[in-house]
Protein backbone atom coordinates (compact mmCIF):
# COMPACT_ATOMS: atom_id res chain seq x y z
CA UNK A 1 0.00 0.00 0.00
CA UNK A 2 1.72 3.22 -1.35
CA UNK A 3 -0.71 5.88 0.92
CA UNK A 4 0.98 8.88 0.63
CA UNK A 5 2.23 11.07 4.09
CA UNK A 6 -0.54 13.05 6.22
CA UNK A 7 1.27 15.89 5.02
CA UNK A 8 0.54 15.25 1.40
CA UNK A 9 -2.93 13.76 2.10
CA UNK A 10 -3.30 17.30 3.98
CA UNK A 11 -1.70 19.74 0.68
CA UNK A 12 -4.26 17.26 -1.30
CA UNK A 13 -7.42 18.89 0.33
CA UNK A 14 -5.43 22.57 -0.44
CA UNK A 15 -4.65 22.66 4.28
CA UNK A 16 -2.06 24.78 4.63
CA UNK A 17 0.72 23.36 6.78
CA UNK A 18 4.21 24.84 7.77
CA UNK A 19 7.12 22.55 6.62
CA UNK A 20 10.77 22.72 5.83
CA UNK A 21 12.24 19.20 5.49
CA UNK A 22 9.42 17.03 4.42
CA UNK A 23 12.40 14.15 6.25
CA UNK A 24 11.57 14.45 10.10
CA UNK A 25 14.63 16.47 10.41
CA UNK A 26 12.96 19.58 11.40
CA UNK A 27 9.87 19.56 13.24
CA UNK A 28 8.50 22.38 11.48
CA UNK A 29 5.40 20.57 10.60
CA UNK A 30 4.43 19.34 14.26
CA UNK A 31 1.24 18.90 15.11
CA UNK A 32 -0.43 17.51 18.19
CA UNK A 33 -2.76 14.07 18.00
CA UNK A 34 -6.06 14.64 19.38
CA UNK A 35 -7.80 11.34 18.70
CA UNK A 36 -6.91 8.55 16.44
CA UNK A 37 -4.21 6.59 15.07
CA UNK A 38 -0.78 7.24 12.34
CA UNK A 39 1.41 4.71 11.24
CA UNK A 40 4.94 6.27 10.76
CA UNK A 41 6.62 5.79 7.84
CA UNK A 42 9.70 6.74 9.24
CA UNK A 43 11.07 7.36 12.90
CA UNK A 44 11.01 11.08 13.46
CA UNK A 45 14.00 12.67 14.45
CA UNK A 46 13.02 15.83 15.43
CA UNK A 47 12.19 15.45 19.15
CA UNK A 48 8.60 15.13 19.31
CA UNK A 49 6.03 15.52 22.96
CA UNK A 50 3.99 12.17 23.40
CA UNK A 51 0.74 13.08 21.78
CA UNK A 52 2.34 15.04 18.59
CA UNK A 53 3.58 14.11 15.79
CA UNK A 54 5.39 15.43 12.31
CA UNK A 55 2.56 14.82 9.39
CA UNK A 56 5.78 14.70 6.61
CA UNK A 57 6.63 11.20 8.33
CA UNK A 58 3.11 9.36 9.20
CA UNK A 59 0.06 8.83 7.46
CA UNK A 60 -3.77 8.19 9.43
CA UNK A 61 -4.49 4.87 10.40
CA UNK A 62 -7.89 5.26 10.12
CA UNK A 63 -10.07 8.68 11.27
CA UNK A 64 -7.85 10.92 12.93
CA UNK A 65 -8.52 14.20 14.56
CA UNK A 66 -5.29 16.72 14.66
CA UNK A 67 -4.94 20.02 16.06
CA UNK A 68 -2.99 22.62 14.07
């Protein structure tokens, strides 16, 4: 399954979201988790708070509710 990153899913639906990297480098793009589930498809490594996360790097597992 090639599903693209909540970032790109996001830019789809023309939601503006600050980025840099598009890599996990920066962090630029973080945005806190209210309710649901990502997969990631790969380990941030821009120091992230448990309930955030970087939408460049993850994609929804399932409905997802995010706070920007």
């Amino acid at each position: 399954m090639n599903t693209p990153s909540l970032l790109a899913a996001l830019e789809s639906h023309n939601i503006d979201v600050e980025y840099q990297c598009r890599e996990g480098y920066c962090g630029s793009c973080r945005t806190r988790l209210v309710s649901g589930q990502v997969d990631w498809l790969t380990e941030p490594l821009a120091f992230i708070q448990p309930g955030e996360i970087l939408p460049c790097c993850c994609r929804a597992k399932g409905d997802i509710e995010i706070e920007m």
